[in-house]
PDB file of N, CA and C in Angstrom:
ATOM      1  N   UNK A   1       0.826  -1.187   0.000  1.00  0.00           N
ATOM      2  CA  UNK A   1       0.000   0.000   0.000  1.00  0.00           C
ATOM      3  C   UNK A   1       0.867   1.246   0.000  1.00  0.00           C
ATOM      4  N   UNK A   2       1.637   1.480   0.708  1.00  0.00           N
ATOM      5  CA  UNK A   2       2.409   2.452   1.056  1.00  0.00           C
ATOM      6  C   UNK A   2       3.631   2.736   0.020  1.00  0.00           C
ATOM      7  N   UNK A   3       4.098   1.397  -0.641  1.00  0.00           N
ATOM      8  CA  UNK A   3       4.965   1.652  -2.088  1.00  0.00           C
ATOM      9  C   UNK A   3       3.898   2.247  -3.410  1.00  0.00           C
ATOM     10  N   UNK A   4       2.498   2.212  -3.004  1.00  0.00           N
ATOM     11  CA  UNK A   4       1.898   2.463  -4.149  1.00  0.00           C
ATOM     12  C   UNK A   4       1.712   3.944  -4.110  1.00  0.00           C
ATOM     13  N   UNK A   5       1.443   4.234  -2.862  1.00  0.00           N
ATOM     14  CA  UNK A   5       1.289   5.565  -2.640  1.00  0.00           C
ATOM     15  C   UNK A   5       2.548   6.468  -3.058  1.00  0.00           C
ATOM     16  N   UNK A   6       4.133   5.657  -2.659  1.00  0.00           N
ATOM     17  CA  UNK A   6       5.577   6.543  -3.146  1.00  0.00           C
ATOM     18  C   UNK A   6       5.291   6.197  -4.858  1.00  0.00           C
ATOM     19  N   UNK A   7       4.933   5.573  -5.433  1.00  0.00           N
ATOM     20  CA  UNK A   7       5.048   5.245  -6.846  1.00  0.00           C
ATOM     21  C   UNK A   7       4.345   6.163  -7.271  1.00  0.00           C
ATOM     22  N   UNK A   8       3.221   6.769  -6.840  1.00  0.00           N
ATOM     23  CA  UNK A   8       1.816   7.596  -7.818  1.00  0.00           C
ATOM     24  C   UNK A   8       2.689   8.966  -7.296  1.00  0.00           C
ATOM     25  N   UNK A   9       2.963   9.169  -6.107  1.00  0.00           N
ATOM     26  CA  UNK A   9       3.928   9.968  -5.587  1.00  0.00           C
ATOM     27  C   UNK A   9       4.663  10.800  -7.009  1.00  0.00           C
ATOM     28  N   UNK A  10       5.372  10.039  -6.840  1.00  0.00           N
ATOM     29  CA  UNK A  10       6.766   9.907  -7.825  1.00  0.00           C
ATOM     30  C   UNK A  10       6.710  10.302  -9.056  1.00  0.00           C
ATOM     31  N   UNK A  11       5.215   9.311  -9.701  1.00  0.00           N
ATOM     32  CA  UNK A  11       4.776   9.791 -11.251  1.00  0.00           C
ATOM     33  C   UNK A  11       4.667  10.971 -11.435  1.00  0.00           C
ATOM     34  N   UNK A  12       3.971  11.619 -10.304  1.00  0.00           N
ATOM     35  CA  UNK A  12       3.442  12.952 -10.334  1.00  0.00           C
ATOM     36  C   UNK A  12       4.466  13.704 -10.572  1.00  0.00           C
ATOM     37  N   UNK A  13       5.361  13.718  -9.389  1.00  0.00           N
ATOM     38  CA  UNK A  13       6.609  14.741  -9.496  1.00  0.00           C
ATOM     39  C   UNK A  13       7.559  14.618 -11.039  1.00  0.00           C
ATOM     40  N   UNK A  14       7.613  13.705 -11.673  1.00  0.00           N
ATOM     41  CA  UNK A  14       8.379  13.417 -12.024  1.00  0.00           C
ATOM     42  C   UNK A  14       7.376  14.221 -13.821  1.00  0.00           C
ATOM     43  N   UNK A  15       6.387  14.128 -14.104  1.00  0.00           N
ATOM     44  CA  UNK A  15       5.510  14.244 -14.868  1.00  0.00           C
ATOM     45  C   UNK A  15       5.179  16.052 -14.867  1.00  0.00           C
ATOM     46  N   UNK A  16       5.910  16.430 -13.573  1.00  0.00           N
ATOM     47  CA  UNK A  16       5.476  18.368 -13.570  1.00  0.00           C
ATOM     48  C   UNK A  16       4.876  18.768 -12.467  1.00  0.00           C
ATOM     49  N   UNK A  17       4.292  17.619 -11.240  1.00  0.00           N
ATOM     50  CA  UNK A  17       3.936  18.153 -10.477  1.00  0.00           C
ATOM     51  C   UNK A  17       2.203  18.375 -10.646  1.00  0.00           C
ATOM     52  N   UNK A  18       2.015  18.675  -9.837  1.00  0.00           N
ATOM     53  CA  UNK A  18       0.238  18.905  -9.658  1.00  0.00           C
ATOM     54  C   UNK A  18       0.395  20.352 -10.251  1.00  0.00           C
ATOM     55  N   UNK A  19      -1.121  20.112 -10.753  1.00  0.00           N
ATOM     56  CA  UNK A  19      -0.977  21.301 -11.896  1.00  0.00           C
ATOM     57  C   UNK A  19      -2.132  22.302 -10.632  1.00  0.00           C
ATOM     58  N   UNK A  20      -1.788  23.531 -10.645  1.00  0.00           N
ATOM     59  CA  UNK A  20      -2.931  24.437  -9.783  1.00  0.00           C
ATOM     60  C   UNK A  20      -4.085  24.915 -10.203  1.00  0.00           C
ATOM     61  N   UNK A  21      -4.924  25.013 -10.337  1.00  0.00           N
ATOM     62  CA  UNK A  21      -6.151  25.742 -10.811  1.00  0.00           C
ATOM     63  C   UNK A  21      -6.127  27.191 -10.489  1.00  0.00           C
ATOM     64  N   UNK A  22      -6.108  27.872 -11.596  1.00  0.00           N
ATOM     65  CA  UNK A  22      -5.682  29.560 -10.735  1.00  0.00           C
ATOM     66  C   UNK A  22      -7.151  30.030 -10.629  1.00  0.00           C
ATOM     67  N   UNK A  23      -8.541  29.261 -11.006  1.00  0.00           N
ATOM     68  CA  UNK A  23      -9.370  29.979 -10.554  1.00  0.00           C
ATOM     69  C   UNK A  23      -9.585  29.678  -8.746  1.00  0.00           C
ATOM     70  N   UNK A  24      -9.052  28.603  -8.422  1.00  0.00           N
ATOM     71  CA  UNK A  24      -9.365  27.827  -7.197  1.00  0.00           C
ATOM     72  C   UNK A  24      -8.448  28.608  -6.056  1.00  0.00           C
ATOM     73  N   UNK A  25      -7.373  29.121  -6.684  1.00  0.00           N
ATOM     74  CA  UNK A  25      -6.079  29.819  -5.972  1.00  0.00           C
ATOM     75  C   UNK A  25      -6.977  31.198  -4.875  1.00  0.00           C
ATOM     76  N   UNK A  26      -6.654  31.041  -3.528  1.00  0.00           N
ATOM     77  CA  UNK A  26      -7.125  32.233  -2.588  1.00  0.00           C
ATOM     78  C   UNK A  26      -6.907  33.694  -2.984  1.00  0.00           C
ATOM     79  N   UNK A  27      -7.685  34.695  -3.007  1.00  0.00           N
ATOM     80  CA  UNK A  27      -7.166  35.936  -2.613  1.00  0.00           C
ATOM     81  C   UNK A  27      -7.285  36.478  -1.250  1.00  0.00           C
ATOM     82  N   UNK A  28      -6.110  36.946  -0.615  1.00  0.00           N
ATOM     83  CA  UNK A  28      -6.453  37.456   0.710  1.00  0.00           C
ATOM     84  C   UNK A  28      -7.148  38.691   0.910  1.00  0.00           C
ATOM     85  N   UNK A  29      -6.690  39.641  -0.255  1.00  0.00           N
ATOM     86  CA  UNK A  29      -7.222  40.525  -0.248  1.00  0.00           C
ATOM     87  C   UNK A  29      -9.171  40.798  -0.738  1.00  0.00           C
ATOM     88  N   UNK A  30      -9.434  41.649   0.244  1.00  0.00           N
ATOM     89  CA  UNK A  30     -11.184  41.486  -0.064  1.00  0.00           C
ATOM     90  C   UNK A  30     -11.897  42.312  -1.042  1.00  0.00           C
ATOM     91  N   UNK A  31     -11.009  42.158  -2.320  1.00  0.00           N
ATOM     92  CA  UNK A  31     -11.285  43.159  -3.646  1.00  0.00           C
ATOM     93  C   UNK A  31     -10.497  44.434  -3.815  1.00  0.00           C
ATOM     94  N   UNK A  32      -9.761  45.228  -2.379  1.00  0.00           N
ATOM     95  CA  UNK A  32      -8.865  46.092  -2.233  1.00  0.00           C
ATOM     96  C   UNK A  32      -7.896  46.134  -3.188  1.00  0.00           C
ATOM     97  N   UNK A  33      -7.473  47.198  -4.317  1.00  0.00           N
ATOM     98  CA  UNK A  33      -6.722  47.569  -5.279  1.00  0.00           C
ATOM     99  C   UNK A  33      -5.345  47.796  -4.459  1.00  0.00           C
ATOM    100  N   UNK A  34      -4.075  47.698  -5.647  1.00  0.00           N
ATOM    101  CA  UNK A  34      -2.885  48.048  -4.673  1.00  0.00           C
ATOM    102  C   UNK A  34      -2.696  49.297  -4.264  1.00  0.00           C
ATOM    103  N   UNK A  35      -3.677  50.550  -4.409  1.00  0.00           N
ATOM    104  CA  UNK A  35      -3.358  51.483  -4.470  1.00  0.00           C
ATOM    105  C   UNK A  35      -3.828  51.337  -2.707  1.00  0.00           C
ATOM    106  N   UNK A  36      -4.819  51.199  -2.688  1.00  0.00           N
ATOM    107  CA  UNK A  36      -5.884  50.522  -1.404  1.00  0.00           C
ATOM    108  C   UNK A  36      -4.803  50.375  -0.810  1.00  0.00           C
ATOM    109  N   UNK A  37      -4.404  49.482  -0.779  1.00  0.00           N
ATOM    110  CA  UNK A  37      -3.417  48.651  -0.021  1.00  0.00           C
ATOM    111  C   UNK A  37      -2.137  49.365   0.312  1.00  0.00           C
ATOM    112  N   UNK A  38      -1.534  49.949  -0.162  1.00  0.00           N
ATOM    113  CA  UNK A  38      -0.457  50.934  -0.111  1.00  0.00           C
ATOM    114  C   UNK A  38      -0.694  51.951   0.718  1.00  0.00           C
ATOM    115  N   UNK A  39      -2.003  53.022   0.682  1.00  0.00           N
ATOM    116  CA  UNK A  39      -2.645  53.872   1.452  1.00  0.00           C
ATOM    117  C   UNK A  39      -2.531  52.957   3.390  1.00  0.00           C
ATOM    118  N   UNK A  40      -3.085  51.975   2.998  1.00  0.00           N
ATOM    119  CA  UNK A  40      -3.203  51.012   4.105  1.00  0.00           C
ATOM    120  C   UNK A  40      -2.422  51.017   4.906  1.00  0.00           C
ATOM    121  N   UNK A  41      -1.510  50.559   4.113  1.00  0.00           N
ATOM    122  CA  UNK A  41       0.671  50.197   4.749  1.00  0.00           C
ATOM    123  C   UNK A  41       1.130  51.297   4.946  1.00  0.00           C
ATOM    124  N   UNK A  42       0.811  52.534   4.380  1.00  0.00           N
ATOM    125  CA  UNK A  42       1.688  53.222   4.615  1.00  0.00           C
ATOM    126  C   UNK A  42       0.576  54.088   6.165  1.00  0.00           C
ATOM    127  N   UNK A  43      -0.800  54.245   6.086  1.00  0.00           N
ATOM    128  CA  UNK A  43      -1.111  54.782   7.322  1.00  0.00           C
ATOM    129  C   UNK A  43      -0.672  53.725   8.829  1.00  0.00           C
ATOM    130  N   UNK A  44      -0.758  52.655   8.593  1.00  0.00           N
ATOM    131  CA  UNK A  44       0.207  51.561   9.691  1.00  0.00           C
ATOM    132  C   UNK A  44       1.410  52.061   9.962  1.00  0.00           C
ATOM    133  N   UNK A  45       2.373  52.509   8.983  1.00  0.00           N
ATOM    134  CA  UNK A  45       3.558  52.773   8.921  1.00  0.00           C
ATOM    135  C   UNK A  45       3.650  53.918   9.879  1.00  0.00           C
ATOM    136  N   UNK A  46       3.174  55.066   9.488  1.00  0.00           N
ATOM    137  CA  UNK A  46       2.721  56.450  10.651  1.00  0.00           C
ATOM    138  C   UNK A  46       2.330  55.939  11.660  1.00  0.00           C
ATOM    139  N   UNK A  47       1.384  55.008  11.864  1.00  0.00           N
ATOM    140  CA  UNK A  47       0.831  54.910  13.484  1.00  0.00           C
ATOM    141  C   UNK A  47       1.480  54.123  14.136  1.00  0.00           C
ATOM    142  N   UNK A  48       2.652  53.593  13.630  1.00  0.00           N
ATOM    143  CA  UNK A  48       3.759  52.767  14.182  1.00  0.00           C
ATOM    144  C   UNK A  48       4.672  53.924  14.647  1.00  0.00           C
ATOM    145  N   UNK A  49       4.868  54.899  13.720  1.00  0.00           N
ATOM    146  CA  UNK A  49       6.363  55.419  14.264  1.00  0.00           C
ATOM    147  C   UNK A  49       5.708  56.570  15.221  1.00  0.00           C
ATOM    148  N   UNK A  50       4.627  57.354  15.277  1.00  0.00           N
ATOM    149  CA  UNK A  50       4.039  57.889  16.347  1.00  0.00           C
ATOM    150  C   UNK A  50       4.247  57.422  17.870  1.00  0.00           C
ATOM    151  N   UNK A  51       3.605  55.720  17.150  1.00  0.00           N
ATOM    152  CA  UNK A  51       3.445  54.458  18.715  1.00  0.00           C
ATOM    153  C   UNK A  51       5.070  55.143  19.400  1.00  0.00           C
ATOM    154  N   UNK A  52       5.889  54.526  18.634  1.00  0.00           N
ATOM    155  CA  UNK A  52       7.563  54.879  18.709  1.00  0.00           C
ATOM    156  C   UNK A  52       8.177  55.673  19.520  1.00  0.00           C
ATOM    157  N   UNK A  53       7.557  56.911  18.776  1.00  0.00           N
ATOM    158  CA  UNK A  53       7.581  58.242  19.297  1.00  0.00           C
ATOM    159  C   UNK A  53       7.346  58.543  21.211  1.00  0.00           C
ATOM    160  N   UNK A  54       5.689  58.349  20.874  1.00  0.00           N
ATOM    161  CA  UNK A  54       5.112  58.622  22.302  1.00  0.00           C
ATOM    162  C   UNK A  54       5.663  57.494  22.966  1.00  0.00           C
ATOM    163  N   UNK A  55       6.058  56.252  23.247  1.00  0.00           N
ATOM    164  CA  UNK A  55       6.864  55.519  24.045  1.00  0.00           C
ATOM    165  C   UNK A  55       8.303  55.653  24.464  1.00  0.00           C
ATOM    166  N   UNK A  56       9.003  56.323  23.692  1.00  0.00           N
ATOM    167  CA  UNK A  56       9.927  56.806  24.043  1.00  0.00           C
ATOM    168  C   UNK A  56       9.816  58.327  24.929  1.00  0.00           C
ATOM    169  N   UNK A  57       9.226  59.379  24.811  1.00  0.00           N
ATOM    170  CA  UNK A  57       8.713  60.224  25.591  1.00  0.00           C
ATOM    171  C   UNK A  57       8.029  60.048  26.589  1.00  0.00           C
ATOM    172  N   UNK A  58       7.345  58.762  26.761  1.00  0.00           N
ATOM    173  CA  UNK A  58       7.030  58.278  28.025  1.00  0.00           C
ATOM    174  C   UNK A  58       8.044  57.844  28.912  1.00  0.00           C
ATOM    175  N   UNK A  59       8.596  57.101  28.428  1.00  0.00           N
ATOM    176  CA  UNK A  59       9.653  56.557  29.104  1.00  0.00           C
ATOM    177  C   UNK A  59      10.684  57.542  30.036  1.00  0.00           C
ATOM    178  N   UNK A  60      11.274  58.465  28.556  1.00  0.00           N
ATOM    179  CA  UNK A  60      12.156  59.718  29.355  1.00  0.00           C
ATOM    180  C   UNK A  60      11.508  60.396  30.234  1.00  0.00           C
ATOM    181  N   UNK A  61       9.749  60.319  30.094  1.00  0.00           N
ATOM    182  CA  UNK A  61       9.511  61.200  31.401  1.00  0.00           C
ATOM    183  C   UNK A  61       8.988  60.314  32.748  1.00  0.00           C
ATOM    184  N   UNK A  62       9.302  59.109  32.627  1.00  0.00           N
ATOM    185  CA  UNK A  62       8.899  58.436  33.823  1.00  0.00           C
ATOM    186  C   UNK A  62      10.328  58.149  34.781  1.00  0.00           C
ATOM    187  N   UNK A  63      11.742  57.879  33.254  1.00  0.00           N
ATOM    188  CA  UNK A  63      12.817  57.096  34.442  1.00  0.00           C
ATOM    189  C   UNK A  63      13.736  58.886  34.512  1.00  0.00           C
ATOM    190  N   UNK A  64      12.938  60.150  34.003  1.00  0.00           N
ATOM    191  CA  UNK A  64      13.501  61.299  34.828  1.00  0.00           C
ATOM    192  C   UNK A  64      12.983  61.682  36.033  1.00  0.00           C
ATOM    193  N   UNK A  65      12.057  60.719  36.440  1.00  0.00           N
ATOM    194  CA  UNK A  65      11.030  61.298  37.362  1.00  0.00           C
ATOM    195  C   UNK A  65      12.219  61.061  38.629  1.00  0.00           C
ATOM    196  N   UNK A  66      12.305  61.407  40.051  1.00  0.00           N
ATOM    197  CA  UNK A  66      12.964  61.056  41.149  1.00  0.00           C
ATOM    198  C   UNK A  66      12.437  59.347  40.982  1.00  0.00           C
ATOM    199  N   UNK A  67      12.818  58.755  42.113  1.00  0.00           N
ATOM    200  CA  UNK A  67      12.419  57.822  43.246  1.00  0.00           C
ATOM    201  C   UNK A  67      13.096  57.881  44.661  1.00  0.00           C
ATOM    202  N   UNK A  68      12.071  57.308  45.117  1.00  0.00           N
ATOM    203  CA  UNK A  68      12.419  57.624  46.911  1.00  0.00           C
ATOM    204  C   UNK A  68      13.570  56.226  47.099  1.00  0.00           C
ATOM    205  N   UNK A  69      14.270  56.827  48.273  1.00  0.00           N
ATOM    206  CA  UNK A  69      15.627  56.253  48.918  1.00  0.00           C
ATOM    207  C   UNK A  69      15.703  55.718  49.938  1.00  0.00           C
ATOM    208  N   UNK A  70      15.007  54.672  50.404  1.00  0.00           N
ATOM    209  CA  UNK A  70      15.199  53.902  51.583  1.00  0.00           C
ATOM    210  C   UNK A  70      16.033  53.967  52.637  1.00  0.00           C
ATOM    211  N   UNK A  71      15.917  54.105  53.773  1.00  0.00           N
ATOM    212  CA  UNK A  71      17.171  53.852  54.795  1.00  0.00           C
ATOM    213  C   UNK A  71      17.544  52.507  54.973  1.00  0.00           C
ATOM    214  N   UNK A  72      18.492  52.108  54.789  1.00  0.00           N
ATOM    215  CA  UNK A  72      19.260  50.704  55.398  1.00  0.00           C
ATOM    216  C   UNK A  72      18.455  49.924  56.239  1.00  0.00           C
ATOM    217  N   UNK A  73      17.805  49.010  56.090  1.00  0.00           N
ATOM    218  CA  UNK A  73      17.187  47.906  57.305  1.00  0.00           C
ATOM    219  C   UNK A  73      18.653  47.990  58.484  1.00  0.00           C
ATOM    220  N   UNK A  74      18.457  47.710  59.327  1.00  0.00           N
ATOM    221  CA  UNK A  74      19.069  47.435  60.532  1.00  0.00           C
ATOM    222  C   UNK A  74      19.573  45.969  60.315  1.00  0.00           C
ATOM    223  N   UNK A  75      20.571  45.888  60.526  1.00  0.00           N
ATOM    224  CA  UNK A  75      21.263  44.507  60.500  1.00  0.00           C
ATOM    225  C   UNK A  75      21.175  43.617  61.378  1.00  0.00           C
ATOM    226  N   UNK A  76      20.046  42.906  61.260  1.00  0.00           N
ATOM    227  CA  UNK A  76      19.670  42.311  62.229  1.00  0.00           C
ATOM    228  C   UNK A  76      20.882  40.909  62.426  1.00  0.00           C
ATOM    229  N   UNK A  77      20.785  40.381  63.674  1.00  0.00           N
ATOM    230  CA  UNK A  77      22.105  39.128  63.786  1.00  0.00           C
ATOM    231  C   UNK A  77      21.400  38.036  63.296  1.00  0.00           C
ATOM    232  N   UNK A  78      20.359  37.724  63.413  1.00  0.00           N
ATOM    233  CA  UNK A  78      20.140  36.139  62.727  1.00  0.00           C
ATOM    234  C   UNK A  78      20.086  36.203  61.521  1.00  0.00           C
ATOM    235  N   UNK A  79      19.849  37.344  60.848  1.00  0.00           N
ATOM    236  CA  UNK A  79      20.306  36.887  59.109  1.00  0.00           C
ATOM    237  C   UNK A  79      21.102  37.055  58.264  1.00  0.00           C
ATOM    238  N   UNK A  80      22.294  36.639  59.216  1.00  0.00           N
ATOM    239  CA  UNK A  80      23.751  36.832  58.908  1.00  0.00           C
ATOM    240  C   UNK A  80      24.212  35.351  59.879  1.00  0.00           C
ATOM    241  N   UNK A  81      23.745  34.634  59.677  1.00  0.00           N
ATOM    242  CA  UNK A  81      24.080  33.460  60.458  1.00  0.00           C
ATOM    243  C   UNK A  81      25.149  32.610  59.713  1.00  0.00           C
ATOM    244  N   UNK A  82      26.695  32.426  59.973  1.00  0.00           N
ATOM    245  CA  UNK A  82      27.413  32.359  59.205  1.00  0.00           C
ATOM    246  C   UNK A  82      28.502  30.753  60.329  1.00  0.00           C
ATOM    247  N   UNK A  83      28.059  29.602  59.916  1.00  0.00           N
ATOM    248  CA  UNK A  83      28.601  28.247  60.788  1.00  0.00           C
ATOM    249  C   UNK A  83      29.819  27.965  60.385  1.00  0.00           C
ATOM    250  N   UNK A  84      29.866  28.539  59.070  1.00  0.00           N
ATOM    251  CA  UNK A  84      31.492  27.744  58.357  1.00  0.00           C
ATOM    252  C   UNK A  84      31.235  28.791  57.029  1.00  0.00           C
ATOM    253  N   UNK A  85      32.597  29.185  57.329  1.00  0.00           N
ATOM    254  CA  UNK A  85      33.586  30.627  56.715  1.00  0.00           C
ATOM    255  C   UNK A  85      33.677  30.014  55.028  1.00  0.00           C
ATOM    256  N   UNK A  86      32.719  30.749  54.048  1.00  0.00           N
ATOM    257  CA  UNK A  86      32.903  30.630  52.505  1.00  0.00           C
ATOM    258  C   UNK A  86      34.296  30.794  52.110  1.00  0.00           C
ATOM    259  N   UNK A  87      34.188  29.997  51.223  1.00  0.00           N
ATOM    260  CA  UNK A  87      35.422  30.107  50.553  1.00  0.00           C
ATOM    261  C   UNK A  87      36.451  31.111  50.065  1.00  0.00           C
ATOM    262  N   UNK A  88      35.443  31.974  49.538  1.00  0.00           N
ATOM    263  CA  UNK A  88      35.312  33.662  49.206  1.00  0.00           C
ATOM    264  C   UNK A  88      35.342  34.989  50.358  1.00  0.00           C
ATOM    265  N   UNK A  89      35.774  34.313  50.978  1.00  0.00           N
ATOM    266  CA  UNK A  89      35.583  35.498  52.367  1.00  0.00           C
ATOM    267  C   UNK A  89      34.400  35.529  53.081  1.00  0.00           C
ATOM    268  N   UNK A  90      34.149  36.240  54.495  1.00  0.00           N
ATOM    269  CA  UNK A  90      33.426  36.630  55.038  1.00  0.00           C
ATOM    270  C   UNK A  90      31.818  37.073  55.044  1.00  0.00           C
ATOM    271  N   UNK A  91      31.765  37.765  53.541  1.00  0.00           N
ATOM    272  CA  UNK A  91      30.529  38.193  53.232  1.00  0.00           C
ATOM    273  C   UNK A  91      30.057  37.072  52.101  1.00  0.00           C
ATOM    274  N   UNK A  92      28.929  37.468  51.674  1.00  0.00           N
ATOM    275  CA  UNK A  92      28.396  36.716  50.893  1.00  0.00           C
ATOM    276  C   UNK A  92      28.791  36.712  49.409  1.00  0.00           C
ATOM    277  N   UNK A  93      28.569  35.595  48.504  1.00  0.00           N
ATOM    278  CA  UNK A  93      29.019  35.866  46.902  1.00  0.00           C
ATOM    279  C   UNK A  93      28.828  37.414  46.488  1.00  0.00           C
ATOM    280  N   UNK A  94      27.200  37.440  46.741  1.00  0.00           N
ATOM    281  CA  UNK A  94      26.702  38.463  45.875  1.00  0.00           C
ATOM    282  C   UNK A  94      26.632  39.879  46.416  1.00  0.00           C
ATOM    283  N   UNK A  95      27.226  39.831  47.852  1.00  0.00           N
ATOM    284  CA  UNK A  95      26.874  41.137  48.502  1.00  0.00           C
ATOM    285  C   UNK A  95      28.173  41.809  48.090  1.00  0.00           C
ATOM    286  N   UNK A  96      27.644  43.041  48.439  1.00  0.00           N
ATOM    287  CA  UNK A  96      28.486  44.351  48.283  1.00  0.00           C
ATOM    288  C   UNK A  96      28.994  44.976  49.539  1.00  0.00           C
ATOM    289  N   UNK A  97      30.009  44.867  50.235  1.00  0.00           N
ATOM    290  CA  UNK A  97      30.172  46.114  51.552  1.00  0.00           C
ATOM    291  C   UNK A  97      31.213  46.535  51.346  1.00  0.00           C
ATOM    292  N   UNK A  98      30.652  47.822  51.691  1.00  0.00           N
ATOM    293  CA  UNK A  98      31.733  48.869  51.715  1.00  0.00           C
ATOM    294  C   UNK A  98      32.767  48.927  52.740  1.00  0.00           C
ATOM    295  N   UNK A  99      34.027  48.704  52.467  1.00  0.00           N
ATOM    296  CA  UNK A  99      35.042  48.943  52.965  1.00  0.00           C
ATOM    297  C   UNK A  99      35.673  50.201  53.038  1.00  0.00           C
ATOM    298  N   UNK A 100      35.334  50.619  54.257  1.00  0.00           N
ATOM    299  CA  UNK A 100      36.305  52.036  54.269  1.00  0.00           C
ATOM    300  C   UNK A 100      38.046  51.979  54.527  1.00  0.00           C
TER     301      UNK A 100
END
């Protein structure tokens, strides 16, 4: 069954291939001329680089804005509980202290 199917396969390709019906062939477009269509792409095109625009002006005016500055939590002793000395020193991989 399955050699008959590579054989008819085969004829085909070998013969030109399946022939298409160009009346059967889709249009995506829904009668819209290219002129249509161009008008189309190109008003997308503007409301893209506007989008662009105003997101970037958002942005500069949100990360110019301040933010508030926390005071230091208090170092509390149990969460610094330290049984056996890292390899890396004293503090942790990822921490930062300032050494004066």
């Amino acid at each position: 069954m399955a050699s008959a199917i590579v054989r008819s396969t085969l004829r085909t390709a070998l013969r030109g291939g399946a022939r298409v019906n160009p009346a059967s062939t889709r249009s995506f477009s829904a009668g819209a001329s290219a002129e249509e269509e161009a008008r189309e792409a190109a008003k997308w095109e503007k409301i893209t680089y506007v989008g662009i625009v105003a997101c970037t002006i958002l942005a500069a005016v949100n990360l110019s804005k301040g933010h508030p500055h926390f005071e230091e939590p208090p170092a509390y002793p149990y969460l610094h509980i330290r049984n056996k000395e890292f390899p890396w020193g004293p503090d942790g991989l990822f921490e930062v202290k300032e050494h004066h």
